[in-house]
Protein backbone atom coordinates (compact mmCIF):
# COMPACT_ATOMS: atom_id res chain seq x y z
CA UNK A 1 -4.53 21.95 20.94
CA UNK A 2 -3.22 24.14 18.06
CA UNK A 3 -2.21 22.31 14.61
CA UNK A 4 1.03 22.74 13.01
CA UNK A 5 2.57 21.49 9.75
CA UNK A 6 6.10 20.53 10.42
CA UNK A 7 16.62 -1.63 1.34
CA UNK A 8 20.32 -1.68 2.05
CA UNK A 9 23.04 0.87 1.64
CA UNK A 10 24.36 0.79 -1.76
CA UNK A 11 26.93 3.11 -2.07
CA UNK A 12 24.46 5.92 -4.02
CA UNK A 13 25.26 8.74 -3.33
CA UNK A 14 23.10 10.78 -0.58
CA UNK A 15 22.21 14.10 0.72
CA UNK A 16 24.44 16.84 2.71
CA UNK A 17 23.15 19.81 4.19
CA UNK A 18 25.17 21.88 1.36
CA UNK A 19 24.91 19.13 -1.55
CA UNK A 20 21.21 18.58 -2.03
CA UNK A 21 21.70 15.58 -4.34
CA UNK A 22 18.41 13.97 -3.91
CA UNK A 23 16.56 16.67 -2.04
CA UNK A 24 16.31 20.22 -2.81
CA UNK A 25 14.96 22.69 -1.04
CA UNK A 26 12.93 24.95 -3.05
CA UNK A 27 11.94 28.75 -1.20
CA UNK A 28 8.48 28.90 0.09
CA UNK A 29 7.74 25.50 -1.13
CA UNK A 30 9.29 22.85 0.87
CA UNK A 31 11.45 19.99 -0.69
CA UNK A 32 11.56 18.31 -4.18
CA UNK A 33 12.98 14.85 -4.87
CA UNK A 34 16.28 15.96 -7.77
CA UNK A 35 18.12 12.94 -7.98
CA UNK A 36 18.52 10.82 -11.39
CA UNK A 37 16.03 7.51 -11.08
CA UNK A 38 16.99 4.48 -13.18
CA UNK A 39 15.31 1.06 -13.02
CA UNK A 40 17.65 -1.70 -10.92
CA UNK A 41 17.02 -5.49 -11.93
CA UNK A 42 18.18 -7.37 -8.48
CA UNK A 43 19.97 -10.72 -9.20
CA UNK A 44 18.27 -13.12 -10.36
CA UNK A 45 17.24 -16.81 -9.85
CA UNK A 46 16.66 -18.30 -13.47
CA UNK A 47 19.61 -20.26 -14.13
CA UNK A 48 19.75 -21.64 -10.81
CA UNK A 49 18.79 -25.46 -9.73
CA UNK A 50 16.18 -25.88 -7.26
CA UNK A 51 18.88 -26.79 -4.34
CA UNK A 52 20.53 -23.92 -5.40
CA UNK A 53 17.39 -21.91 -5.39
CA UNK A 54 16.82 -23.24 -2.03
CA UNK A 55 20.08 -22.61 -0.62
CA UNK A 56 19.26 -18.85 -1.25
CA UNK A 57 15.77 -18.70 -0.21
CA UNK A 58 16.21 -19.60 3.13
CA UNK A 59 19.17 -17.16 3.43
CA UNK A 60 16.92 -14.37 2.53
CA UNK A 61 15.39 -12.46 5.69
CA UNK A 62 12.23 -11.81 3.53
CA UNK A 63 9.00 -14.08 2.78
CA UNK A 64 9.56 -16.35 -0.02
CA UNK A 65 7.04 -17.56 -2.51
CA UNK A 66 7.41 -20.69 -5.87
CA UNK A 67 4.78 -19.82 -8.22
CA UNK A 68 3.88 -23.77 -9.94
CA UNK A 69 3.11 -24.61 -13.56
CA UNK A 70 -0.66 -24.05 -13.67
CA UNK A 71 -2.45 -27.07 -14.92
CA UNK A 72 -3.94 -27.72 -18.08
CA UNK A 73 -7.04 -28.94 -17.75
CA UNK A 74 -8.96 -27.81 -20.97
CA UNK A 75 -8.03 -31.00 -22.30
CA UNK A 76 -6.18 -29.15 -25.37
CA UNK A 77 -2.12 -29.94 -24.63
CA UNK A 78 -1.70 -27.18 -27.58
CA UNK A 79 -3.19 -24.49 -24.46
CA UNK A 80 -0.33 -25.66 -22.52
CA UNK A 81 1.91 -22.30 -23.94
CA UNK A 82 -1.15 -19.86 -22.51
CA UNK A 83 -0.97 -20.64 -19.09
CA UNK A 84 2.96 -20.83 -18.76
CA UNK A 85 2.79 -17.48 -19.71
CA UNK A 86 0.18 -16.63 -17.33
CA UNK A 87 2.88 -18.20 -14.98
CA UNK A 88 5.83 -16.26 -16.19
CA UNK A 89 3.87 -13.20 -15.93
CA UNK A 90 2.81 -13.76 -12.13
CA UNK A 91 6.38 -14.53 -11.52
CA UNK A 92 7.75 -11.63 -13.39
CA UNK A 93 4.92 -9.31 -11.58
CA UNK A 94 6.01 -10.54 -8.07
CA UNK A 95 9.75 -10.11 -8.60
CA UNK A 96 8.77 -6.07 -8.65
CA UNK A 97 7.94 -6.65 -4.65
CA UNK A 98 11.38 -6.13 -3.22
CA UNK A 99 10.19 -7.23 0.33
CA UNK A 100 9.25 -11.10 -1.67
CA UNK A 101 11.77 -13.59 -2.73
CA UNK A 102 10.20 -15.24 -5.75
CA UNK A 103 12.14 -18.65 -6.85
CA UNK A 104 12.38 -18.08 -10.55
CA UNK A 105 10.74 -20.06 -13.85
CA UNK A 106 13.44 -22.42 -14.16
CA UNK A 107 13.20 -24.00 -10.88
CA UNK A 108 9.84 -23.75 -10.36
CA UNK A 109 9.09 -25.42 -13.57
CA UNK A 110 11.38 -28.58 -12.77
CA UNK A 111 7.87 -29.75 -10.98
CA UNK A 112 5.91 -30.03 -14.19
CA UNK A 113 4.20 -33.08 -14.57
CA UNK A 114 5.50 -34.62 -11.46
CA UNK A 115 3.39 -36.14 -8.58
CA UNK A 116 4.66 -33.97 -5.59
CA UNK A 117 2.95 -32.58 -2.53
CA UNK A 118 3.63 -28.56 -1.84
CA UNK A 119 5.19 -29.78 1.52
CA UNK A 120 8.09 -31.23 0.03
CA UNK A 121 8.32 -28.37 -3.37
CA UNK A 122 8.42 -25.95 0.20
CA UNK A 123 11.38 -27.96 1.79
CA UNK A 124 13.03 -28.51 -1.59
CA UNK A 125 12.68 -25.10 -2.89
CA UNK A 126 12.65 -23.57 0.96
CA UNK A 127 10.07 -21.36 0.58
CA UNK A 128 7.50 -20.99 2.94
CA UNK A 129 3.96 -19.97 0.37
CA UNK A 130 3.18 -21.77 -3.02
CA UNK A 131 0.77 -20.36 -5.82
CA UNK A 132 -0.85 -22.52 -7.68
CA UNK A 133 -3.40 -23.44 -10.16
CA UNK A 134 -5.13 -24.67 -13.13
CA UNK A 135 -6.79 -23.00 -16.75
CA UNK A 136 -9.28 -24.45 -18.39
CA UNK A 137 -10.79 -23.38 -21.79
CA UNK A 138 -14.37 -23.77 -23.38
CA UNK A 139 -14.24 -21.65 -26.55
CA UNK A 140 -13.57 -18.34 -26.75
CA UNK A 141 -13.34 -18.45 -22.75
CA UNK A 142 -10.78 -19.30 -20.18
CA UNK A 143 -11.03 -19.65 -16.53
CA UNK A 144 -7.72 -19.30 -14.48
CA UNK A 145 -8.32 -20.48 -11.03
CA UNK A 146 -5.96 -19.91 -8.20
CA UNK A 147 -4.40 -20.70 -5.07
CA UNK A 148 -2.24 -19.69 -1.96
CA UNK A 149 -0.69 -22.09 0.32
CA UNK A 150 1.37 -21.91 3.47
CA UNK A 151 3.98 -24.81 1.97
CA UNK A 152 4.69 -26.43 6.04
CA UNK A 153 1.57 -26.59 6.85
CA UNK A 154 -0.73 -26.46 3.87
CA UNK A 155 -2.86 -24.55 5.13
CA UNK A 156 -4.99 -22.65 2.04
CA UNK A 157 -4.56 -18.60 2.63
CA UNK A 158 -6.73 -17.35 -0.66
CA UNK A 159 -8.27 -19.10 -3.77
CA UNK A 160 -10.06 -17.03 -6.42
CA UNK A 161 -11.08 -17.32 -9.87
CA UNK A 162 -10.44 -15.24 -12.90
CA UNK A 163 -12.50 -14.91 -16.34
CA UNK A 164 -11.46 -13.51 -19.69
CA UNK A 165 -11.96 -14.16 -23.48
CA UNK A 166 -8.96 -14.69 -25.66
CA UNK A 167 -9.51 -12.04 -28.27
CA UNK A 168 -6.05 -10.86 -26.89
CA UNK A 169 -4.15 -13.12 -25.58
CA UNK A 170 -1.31 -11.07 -24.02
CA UNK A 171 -3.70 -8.48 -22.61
CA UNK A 172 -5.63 -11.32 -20.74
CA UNK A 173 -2.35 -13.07 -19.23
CA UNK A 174 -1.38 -9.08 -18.20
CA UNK A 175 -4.78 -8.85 -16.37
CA UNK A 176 -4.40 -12.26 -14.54
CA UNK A 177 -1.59 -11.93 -13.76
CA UNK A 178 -2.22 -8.00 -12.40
CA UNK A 179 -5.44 -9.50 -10.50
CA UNK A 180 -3.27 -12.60 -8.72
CA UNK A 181 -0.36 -10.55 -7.61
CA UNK A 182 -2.64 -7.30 -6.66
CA UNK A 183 -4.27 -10.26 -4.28
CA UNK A 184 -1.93 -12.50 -3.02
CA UNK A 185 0.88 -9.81 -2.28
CA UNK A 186 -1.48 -8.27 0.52
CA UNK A 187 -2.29 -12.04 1.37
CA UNK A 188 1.28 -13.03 2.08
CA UNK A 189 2.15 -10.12 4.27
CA UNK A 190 -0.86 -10.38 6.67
CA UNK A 191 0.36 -14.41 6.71
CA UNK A 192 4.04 -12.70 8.23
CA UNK A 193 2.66 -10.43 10.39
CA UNK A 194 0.22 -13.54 12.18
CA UNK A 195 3.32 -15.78 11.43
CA UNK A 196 6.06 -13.12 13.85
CA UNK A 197 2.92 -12.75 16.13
CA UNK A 198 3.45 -16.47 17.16
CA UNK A 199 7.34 -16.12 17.59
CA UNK A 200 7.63 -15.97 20.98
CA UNK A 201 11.24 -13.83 20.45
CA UNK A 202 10.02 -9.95 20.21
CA UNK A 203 11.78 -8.20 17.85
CA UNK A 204 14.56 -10.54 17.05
CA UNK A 205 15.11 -9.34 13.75
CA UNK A 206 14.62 -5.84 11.91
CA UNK A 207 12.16 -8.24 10.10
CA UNK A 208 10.35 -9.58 12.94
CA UNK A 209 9.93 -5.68 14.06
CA UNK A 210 8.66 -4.18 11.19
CA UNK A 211 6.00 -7.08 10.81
CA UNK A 212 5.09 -6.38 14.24
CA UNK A 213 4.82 -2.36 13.36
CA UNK A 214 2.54 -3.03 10.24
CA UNK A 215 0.18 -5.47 12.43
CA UNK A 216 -0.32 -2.11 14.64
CA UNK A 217 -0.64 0.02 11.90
CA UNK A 218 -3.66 -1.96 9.88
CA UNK A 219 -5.10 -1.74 13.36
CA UNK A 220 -5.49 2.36 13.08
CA UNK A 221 -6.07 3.27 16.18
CA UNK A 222 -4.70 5.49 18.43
CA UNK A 223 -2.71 3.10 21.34
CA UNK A 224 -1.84 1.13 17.59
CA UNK A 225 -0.60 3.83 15.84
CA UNK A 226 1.95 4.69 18.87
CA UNK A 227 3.08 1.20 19.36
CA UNK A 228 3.78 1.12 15.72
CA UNK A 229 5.89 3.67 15.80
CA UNK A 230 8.18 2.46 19.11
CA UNK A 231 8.56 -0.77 16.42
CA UNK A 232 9.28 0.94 13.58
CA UNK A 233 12.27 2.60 15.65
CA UNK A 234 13.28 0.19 16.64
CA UNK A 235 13.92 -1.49 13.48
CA UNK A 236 15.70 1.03 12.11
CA UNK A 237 17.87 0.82 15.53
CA UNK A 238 18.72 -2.45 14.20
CA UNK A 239 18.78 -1.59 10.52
CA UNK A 240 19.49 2.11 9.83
CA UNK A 241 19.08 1.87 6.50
CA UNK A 242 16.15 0.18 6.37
CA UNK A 243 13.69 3.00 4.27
CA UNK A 244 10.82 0.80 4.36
CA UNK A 245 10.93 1.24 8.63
CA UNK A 246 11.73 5.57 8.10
CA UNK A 247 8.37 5.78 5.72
CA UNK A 248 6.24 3.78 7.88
CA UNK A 249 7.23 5.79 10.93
CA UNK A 250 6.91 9.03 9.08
CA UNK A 251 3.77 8.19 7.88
CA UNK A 252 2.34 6.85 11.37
CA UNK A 253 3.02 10.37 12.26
CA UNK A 254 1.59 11.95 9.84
CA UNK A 255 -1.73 9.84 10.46
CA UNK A 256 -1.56 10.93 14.26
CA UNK A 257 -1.63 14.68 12.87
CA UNK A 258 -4.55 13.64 10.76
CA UNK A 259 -7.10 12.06 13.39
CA UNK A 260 -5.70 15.21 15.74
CA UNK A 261 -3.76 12.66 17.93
CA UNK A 262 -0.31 14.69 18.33
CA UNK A 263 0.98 15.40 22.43
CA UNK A 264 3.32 18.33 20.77
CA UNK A 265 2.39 19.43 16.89
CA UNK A 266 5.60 20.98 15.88
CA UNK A 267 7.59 18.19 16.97
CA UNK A 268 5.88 15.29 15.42
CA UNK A 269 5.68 17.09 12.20
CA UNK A 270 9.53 17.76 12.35
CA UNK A 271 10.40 14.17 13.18
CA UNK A 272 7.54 13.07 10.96
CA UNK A 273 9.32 15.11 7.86
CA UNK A 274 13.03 13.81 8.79
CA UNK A 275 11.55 10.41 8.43
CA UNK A 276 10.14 10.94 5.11
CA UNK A 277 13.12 12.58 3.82
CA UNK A 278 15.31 10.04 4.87
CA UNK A 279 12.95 6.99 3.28
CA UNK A 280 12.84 8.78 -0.04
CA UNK A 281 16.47 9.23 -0.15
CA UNK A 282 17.51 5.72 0.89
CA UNK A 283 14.39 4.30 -1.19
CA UNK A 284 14.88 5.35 -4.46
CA UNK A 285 14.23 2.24 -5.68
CA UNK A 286 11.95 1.31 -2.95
CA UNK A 287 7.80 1.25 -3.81
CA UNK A 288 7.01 0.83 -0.33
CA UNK A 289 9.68 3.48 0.89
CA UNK A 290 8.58 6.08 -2.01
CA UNK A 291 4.46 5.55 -1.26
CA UNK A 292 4.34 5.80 2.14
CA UNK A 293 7.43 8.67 2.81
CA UNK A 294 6.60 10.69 -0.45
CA UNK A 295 3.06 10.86 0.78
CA UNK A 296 3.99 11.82 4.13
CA UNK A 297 6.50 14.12 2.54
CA UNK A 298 3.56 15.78 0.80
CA UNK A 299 1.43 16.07 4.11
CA UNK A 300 4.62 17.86 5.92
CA UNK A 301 5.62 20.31 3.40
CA UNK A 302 2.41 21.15 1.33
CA UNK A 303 4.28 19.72 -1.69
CA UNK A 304 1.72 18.22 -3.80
CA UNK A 305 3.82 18.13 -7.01
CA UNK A 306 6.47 16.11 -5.61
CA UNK A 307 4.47 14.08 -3.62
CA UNK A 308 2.57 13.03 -6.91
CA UNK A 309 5.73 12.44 -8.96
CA UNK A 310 7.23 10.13 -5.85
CA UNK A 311 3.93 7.94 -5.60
CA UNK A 312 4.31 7.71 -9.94
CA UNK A 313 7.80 6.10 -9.09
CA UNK A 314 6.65 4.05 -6.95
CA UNK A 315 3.74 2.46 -9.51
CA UNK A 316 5.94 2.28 -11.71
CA UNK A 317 8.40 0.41 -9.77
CA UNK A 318 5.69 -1.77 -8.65
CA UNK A 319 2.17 -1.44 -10.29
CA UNK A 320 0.61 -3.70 -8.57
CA UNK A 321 1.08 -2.28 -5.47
CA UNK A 322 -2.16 -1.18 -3.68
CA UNK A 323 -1.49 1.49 -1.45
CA UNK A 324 1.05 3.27 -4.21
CA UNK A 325 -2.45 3.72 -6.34
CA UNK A 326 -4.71 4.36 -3.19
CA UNK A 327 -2.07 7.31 -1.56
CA UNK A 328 -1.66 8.29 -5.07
CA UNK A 329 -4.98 9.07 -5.35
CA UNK A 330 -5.31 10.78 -2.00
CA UNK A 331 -2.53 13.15 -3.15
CA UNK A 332 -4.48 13.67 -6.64
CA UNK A 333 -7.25 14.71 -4.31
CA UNK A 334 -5.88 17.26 -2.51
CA UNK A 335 -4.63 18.10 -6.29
CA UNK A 336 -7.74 18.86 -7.10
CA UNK A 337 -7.61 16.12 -9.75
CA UNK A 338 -10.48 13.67 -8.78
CA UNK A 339 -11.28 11.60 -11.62
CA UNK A 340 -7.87 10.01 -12.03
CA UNK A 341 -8.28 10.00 -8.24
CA UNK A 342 -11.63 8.14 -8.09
CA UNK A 343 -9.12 6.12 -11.23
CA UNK A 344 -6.94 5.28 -8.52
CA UNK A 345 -8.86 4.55 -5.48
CA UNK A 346 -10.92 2.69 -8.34
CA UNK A 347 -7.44 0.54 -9.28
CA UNK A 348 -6.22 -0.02 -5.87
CA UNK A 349 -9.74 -1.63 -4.57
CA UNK A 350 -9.38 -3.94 -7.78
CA UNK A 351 -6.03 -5.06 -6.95
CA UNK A 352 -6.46 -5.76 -3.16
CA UNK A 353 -10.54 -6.34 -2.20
CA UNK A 354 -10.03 -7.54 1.13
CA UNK A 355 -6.99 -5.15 2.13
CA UNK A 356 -6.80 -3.91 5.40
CA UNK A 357 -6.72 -0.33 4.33
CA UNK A 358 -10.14 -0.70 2.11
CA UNK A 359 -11.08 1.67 4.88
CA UNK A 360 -8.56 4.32 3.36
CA UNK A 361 -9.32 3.52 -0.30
CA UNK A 362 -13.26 4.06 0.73
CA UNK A 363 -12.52 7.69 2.17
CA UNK A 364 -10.24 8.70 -0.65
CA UNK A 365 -13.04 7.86 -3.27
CA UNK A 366 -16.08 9.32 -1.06
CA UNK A 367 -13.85 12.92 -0.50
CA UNK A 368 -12.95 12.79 -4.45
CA UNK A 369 -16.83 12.55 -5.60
CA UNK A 370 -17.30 15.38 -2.80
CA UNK A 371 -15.29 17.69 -4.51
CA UNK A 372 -16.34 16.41 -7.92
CA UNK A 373 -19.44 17.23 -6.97
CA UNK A 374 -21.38 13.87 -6.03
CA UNK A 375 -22.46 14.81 -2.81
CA UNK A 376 -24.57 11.63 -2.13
CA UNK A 377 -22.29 9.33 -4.04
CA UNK A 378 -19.55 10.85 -1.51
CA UNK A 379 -21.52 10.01 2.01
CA UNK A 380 -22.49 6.59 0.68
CA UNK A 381 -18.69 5.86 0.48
CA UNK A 382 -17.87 7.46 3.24
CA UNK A 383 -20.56 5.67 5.54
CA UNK A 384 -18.67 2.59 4.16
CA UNK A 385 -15.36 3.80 5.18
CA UNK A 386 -17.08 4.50 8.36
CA UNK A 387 -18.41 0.84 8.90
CA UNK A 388 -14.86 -0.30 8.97
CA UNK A 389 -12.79 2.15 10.91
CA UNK A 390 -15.06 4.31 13.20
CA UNK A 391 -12.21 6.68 14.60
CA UNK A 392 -11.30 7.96 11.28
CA UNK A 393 -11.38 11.44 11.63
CA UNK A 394 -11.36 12.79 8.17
CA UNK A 395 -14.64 9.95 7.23
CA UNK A 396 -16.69 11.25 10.32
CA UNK A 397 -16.37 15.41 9.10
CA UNK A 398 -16.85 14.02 5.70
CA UNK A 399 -19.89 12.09 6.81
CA UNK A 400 -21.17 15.28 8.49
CA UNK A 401 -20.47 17.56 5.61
CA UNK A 402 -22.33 15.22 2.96
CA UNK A 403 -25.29 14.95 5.42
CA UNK A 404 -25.38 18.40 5.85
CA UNK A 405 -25.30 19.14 2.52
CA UNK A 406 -27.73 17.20 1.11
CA UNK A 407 -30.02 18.19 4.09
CA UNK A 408 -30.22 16.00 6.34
CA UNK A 409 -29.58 18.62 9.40
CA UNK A 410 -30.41 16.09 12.19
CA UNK A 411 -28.28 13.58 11.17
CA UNK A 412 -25.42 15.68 9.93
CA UNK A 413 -25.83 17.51 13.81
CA UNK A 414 -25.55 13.67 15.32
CA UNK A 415 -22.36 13.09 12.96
CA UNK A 416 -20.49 16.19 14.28
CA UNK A 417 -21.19 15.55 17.73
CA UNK A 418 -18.55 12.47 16.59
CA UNK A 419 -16.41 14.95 15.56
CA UNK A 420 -16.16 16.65 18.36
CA UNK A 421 -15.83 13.61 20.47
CA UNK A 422 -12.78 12.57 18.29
CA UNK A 423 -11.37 16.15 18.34
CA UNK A 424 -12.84 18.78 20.39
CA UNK A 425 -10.18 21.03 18.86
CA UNK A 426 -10.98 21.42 15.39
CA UNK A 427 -12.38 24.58 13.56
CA UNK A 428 -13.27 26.05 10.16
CA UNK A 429 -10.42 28.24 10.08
CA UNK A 430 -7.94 25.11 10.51
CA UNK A 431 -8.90 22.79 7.66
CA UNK A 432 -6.54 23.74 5.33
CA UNK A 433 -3.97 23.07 8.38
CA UNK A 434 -4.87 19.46 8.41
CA UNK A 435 -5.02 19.05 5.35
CA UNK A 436 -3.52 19.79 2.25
CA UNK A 437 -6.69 20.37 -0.04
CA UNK A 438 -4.91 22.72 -2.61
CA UNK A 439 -8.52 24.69 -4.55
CA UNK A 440 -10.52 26.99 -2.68
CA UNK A 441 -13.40 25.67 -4.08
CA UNK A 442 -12.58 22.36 -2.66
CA UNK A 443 -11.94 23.70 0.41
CA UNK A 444 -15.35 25.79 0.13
CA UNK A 445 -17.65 22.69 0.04
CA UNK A 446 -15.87 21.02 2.65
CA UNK A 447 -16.25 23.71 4.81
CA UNK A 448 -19.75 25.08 4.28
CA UNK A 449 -20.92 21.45 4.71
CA UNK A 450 -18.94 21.62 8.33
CA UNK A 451 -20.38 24.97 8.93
CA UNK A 452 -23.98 23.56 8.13
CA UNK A 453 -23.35 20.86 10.59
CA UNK A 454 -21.99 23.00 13.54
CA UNK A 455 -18.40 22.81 13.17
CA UNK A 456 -17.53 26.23 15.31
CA UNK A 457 -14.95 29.13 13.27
């Protein structure tokens, strides 16, 4: 089988065929992204009482989240100040995910000091996860500690501790707060997807259906990958301007291309690339829209530039945003630019340990240190990535290049056998087909190690 490339409305202006407001397409190149980008500050909750805060979060079709005065417990009521701004920080951090309704400072805060269980502060405040925790301080050192709970039930979903010394004070709140939010965000959305798995209703929502798409998606496989795609249609039938729904399903496509899973080539990549074009246009403001369509978008038109500069607006949207940093840094790859890659991967595995994609993170890094040179750096990553998602194309060849070229024939001979079992099709002469690795010399390594191995011309 051959290989072949191929939010809401808000009034913004979009796209014609002749007008090219957003996209442009550049000759021989593909597509760049044209349009004017400004930061947009969504309404929000401060002033508000906690009924009123209520009233709103349980109108919201999105998760909802209080984040609780953290306890003082260092027995100094003068430390109070450090960890409400801890607080205010994690709150501020978590109003950047658009997909999260956060009840604001001033509500949240009318619980200080009061004896209260989280079921009730969930009714009251109708949200359905509270974060809380406590700071203590010995000296020069303060422990922040932690926790996620499902508000009806109580049940605990994550706890975790955090260290730092106050020689800054502000830099140490940014961290915390960076480390909490890079955690629980990840956290929170695998609690949706298991929480629209038990809805007996399928697809009631455009909600329920793109929680149901993303559950197939962190599976990665093959049967997954396809269902996820039938549900990410099918919430944009429901919602057609949803962009979060257009990049998923552009990018499920574009990970069929990748593991050699495509019935027809030329028409996957074509819908694949109308999906990403779409997401990036109405998802300008969008971090999850922008990561996973502008990376897609790079895949399907060889683009890395704008790919690059579409994944930078959507850290900056959201910087605490996992796979913006880990995609990022697979586009940087390709780039040829694999120390702010490994940078990125590095970031991204900081920010969410126990994501579902860690599998993804671990490949980026291990094909970065190939090309930076670390050949046995890159298979040790690589047999990590491995360990967690066995049908991952890309991680077996890499795994048979590495071996290869560090001279272990036998095993690098067992590895492409793999290879071939996963996709009898591929050949030398069609890497740079499947993917977009933009320096010869790159490309050269990758190759000679699949050569080495007995990857056929």
């Amino acid at each position: 089988m051959a290989r072949s490339e191929g939010g809401r409305g808000n009034g913004l202006a979009r796209d014609s065929g002749e007008d090219q407001i957003l996209l442009r397409t550049v000759p021989c190149k593909g597509f760049r992204f044209v349009g004017e980008v400004s930061e947009v500050r969504e309404a929000s909750l401060s002033e508000a009482s906690p009924a009123e805060a209520s009233a709103a979060a349980l109108d919201a079709d999105k998760p909802s989240i209080a984040v609780m005065p953290f306890q003082n417990l260092s027995g100094d009521p003068g430390q109070a100040y450090f960890a409400d701004g801890v607080v205010e920080e994690i709150i501020t951090a978590l109003s950047r995910v658009r997909w999260l309704f956060v009840i604001a400072r001033n509500s949240s805060f009318t619980y200080r000091d009061r004896n209260v269980d989280l079921e009730q502060v969930g009714r009251e405040l109708g949200v359905r996860y509270v974060l809380e925790g406590s700071l203590r301080k010995a000296g020069d050192l303060v422990r922040i500690t932690g926790q996620l709970i499902e508000a009806s039930s109580g049940a605990h979903l994550w706890a975790e501790r955090f260290e730092g010394h106050l020689e800054d004070i502000f830099a140490l709140q940014d961290e915390i707060a960076a480390s909490v939010v890079g955690a629980i965000a990840p956290q929170v959305e695998l609690a949706e997807i298991e929480r629209a798995k038990r809805n007996p209703t399928r697809c009631s929502t455009a909600y329920d259906c793109y929680l149901r798409g993303l559950a197939h998606l962190h599976r990665g496989d093959r049967e997954a990958i396809g269902e996820a795609i039938t549900l990410f249609k099918r919430t944009i039938e429901i919602d057609v301007q949803s962009a979060s729904a257009h990049a998923m399903a552009a990018w499920c496509y574009l990970w069929r291309k990748v593991n050699g899973w495509t019935l027809d080539a030329d028409k996957e990549a074509a819908e694949g690339l109308r999906m990403a074009q779409r997401a990036v246009e109405l998802g300008r403001d969008d971090a999850v829209a922008l990561t996973r369509g502008g990376h897609a978008l790079a895949h399907f038109t060889g683009d890395l530039d704008t790919g690059i500069a579409l994944l930078d607006r959507a850290i900056f949207l959201n910087p605490n945003l996992a796979s913006a940093w880990f995609l990022g840094g697979f586009l940087k790859t390709w780039h040829g630019e694999c120390e702010s890659a490994i940078e990125h991967f590095e970031r991204a595995m900081r920010l969410s340990p126990v994501d579902p994609e860690l599998y993804r993170m671990q490949a980026g890094i291990a094909m970065a240190h190939l090309f930076a040179g670390r050949i046995e750096t890159a298979s040790a990553w690589a047999e990590r990535s491995y360990s967690n998602l066995p049908s991952f194309l890309m991680v077996v060849a890499l795994i048979a290049s590495t071996r290869a070229l560090s001279g272990r024939q036998e095993d690098a001979k067992r590895a492409m056998e793999e290879v071939k079992r996963l996709d009898s099709s591929l050949r030398i002469s069609e890497l740079q087909d499947w993917l977009p690795i933009s320096r010869p010399e790159h490309l050269a390594v990758f190759a000679d190690g699949l050569r080495k191995a007995g990857l056929a011309e």
